[in-house]
N, C-alpha and C. Protein backbone atom coordinates (compact mmCIF):
# COMPACT_ATOMS: atom_id res chain seq x y z
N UNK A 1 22.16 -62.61 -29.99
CA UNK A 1 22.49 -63.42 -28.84
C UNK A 1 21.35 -63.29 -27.84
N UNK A 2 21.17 -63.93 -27.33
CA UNK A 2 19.90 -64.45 -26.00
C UNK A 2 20.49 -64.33 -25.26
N UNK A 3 19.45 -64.03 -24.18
CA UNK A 3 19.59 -63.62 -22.54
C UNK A 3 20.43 -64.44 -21.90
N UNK A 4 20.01 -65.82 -22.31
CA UNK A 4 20.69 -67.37 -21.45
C UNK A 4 22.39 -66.90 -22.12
N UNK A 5 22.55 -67.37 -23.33
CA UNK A 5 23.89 -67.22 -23.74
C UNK A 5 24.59 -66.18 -23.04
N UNK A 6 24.14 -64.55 -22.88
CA UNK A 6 24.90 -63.76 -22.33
C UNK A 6 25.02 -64.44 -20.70
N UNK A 7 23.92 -64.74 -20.40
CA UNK A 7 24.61 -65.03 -18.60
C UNK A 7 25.76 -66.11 -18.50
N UNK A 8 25.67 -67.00 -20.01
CA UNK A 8 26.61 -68.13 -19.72
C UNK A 8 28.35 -67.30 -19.93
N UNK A 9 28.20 -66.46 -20.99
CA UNK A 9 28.99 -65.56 -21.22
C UNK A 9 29.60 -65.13 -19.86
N UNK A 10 28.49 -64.31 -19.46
CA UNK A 10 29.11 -63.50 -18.23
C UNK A 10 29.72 -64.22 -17.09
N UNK A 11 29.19 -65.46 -17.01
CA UNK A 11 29.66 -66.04 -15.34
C UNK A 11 30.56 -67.51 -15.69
N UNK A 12 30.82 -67.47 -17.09
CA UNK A 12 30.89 -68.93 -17.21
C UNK A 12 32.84 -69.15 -17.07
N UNK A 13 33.46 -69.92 -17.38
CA UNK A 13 34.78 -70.37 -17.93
C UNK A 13 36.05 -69.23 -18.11
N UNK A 14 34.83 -68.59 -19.31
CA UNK A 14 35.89 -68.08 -19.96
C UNK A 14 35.42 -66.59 -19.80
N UNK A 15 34.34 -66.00 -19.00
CA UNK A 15 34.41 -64.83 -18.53
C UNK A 15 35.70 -63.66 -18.20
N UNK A 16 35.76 -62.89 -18.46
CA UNK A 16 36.65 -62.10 -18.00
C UNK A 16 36.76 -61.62 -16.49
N UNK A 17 38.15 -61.55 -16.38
CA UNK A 17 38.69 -61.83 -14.96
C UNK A 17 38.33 -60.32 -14.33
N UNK A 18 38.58 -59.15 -14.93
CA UNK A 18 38.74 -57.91 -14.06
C UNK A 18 37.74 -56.73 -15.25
N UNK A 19 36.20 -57.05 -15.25
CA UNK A 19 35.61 -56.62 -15.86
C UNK A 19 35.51 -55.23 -15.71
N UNK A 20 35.45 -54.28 -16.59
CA UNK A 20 35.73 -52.84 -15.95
C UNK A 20 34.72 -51.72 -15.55
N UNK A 21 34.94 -50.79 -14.92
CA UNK A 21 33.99 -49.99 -13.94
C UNK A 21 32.87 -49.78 -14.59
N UNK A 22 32.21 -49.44 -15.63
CA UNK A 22 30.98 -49.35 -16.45
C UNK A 22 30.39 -50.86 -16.36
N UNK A 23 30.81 -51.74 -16.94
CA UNK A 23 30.45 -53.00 -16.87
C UNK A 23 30.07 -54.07 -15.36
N UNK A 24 31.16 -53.23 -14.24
CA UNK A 24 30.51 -53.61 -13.04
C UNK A 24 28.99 -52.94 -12.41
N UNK A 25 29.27 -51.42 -13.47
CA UNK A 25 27.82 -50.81 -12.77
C UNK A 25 26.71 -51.36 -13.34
N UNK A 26 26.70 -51.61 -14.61
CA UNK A 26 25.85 -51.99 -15.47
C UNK A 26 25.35 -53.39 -15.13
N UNK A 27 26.02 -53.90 -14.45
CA UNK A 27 25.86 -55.76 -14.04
C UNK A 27 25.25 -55.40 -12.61
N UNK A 28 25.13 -54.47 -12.05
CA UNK A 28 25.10 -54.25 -10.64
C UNK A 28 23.21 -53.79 -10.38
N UNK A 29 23.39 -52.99 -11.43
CA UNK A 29 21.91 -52.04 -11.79
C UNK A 29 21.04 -52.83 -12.43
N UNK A 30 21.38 -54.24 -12.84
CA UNK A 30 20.82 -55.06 -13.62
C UNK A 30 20.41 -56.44 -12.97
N UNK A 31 21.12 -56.48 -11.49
CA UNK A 31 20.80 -57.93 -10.35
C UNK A 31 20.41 -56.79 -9.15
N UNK A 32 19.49 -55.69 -9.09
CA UNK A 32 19.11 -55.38 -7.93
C UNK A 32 17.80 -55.92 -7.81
N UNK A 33 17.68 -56.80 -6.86
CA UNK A 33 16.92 -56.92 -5.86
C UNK A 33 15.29 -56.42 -6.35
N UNK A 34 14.07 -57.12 -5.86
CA UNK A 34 12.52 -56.69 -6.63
C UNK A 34 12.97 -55.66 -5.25
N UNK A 35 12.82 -55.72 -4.11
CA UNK A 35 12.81 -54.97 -2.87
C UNK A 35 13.05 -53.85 -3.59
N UNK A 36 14.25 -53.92 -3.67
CA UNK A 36 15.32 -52.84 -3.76
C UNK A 36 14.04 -51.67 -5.20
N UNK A 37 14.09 -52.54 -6.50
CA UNK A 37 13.86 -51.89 -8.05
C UNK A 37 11.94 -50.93 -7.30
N UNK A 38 11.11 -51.72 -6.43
CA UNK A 38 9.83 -51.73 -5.72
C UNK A 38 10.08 -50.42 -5.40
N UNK A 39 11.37 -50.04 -3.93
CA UNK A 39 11.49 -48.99 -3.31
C UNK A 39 11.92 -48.13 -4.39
N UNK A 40 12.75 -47.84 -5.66
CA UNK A 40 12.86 -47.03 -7.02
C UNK A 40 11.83 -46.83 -7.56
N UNK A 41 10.65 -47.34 -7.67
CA UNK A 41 9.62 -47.08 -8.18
C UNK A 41 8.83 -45.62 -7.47
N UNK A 42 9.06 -46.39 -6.23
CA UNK A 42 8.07 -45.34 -5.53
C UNK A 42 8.52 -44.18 -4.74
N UNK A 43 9.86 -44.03 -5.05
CA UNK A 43 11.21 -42.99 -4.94
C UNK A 43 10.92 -42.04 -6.14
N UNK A 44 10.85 -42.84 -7.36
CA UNK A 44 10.53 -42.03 -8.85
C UNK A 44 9.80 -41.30 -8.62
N UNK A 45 7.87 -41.85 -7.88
CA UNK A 45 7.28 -41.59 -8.33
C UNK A 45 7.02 -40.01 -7.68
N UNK A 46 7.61 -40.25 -5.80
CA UNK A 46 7.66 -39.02 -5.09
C UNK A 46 8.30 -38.09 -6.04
N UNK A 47 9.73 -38.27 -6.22
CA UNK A 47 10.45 -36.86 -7.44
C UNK A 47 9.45 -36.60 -8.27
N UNK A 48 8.68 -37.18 -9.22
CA UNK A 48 8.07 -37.00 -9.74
C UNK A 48 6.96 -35.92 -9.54
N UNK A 49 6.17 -36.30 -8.51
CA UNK A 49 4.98 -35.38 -7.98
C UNK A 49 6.08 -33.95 -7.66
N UNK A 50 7.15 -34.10 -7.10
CA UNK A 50 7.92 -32.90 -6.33
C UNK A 50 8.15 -31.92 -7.54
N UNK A 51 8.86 -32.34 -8.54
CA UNK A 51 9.28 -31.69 -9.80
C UNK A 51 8.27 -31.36 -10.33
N UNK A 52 7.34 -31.62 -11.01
CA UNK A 52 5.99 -31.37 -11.49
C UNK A 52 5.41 -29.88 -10.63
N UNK A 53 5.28 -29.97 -9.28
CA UNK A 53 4.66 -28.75 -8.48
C UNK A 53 5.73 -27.83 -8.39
N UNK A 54 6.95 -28.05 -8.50
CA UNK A 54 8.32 -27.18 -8.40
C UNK A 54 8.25 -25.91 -9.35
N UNK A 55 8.41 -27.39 -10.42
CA UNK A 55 9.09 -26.70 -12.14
C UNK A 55 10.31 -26.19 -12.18
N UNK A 56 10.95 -27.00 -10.84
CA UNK A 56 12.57 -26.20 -10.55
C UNK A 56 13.30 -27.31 -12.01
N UNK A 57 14.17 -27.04 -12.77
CA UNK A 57 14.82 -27.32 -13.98
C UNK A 57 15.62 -28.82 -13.38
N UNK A 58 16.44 -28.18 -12.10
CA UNK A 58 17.18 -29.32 -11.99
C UNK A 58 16.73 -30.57 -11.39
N UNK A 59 15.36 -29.95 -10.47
CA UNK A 59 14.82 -31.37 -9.97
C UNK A 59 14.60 -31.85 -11.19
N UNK A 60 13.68 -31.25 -11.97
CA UNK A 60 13.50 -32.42 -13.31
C UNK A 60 14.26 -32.88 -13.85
N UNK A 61 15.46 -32.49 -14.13
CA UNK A 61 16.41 -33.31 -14.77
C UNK A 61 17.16 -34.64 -13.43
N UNK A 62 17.08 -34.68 -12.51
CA UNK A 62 17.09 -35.20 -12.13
C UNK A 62 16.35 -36.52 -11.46
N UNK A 63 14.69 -35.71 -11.74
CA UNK A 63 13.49 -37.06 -11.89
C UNK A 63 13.68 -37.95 -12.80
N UNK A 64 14.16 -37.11 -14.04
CA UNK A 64 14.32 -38.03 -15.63
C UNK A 64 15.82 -38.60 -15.29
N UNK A 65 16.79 -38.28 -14.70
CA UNK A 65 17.67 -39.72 -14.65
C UNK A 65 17.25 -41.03 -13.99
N UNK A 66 17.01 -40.84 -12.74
CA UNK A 66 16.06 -41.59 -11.77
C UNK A 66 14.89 -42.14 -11.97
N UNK A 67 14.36 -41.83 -13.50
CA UNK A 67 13.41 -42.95 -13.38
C UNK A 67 14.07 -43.85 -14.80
N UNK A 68 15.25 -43.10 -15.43
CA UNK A 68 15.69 -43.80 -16.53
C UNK A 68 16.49 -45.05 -15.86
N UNK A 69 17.35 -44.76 -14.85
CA UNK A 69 17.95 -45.69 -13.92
C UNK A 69 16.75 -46.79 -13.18
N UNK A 70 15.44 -46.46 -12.94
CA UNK A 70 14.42 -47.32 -12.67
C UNK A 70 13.89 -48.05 -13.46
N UNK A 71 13.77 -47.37 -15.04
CA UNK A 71 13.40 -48.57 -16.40
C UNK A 71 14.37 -49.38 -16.20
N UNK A 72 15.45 -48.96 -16.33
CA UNK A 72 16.75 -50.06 -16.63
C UNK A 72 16.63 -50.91 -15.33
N UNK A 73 16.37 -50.89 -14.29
CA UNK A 73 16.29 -51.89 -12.95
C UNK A 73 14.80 -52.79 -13.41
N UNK A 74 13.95 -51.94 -13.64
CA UNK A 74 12.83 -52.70 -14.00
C UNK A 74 12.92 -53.68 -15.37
N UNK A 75 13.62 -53.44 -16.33
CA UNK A 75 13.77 -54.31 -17.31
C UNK A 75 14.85 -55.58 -17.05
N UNK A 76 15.62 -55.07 -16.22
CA UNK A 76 16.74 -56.39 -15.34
C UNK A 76 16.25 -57.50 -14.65
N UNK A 77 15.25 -56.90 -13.98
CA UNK A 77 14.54 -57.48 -12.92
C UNK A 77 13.40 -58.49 -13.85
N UNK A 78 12.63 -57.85 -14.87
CA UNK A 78 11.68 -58.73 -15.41
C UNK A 78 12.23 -59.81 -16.47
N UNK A 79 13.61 -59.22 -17.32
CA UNK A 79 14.62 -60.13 -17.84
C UNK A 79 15.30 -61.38 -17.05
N UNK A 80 15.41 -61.32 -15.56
CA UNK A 80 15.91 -62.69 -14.56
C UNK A 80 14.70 -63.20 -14.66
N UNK A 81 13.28 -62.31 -14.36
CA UNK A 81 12.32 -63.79 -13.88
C UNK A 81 11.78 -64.37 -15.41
N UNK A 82 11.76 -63.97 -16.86
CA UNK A 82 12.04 -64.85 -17.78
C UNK A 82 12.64 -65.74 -18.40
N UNK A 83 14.20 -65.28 -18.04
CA UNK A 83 15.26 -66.29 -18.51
C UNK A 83 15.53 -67.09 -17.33
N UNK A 84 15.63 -68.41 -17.61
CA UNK A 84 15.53 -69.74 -16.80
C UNK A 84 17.62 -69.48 -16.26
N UNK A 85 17.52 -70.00 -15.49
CA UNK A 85 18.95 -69.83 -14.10
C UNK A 85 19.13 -70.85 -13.52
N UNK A 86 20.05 -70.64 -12.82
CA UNK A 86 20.78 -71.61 -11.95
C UNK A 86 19.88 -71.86 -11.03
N UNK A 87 19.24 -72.84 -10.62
CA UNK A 87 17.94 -73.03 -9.58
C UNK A 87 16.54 -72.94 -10.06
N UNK A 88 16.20 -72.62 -10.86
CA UNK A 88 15.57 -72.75 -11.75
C UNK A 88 14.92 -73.52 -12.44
N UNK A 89 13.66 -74.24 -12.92
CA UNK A 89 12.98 -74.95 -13.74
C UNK A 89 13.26 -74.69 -14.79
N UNK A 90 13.91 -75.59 -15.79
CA UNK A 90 14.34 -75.06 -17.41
C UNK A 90 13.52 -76.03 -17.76
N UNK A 91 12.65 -75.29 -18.79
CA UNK A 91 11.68 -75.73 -20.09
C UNK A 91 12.65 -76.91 -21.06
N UNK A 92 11.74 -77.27 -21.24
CA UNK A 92 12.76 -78.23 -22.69
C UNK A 92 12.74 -77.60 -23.98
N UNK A 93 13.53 -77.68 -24.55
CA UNK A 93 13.86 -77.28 -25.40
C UNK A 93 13.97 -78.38 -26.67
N UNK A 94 13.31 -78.13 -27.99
CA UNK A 94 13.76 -79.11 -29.01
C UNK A 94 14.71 -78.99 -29.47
């Protein structure tokens, strides 16, 4: 299934009415904002430098959720500006 089909999925007709708490986070972490995914980047990258000079266990495990939560924003974010949307210029298609 393609990107387009799932959004028609998700928002369309026959979407489901009371989608549940994983699926709202997951839809949530996946329409944030370039602002928003920009300021995660460079949030990562501080933990990053911090944990590294630390070597405290839990900062690092906590750099590595936070930047796994930043791939996943960053792959959301570059997945909307490929797949064509509501407002949007759609390509033709044969």
């Amino acid at each position: 299934m393609d990107l387009l089909t799932y959004k028609e999925l998700e928002t369309g007709p026959d979407a489901p009415r009371n989608p549940s708490r994983g699926h709202r986070a997951w839809h949530w972490l996946l329409s944030l904002s370039p602002t928003v995914v920009t300021f995660m980047v460079a949030l990562s990258i501080g933990l990053c430098m911090v944990a590294v000079q630390t070597g405290w266990d839990p900062m690092l495990g906590l750099m590595a959720f936070f930047w796994f939560l930043t791939f996943i924003a960053l792959v959301g974010m570059v997945a909307r500006w490929v797949t064509p949307g509501r407002g949007r210029h759609r390509m033709a298609a044969s």
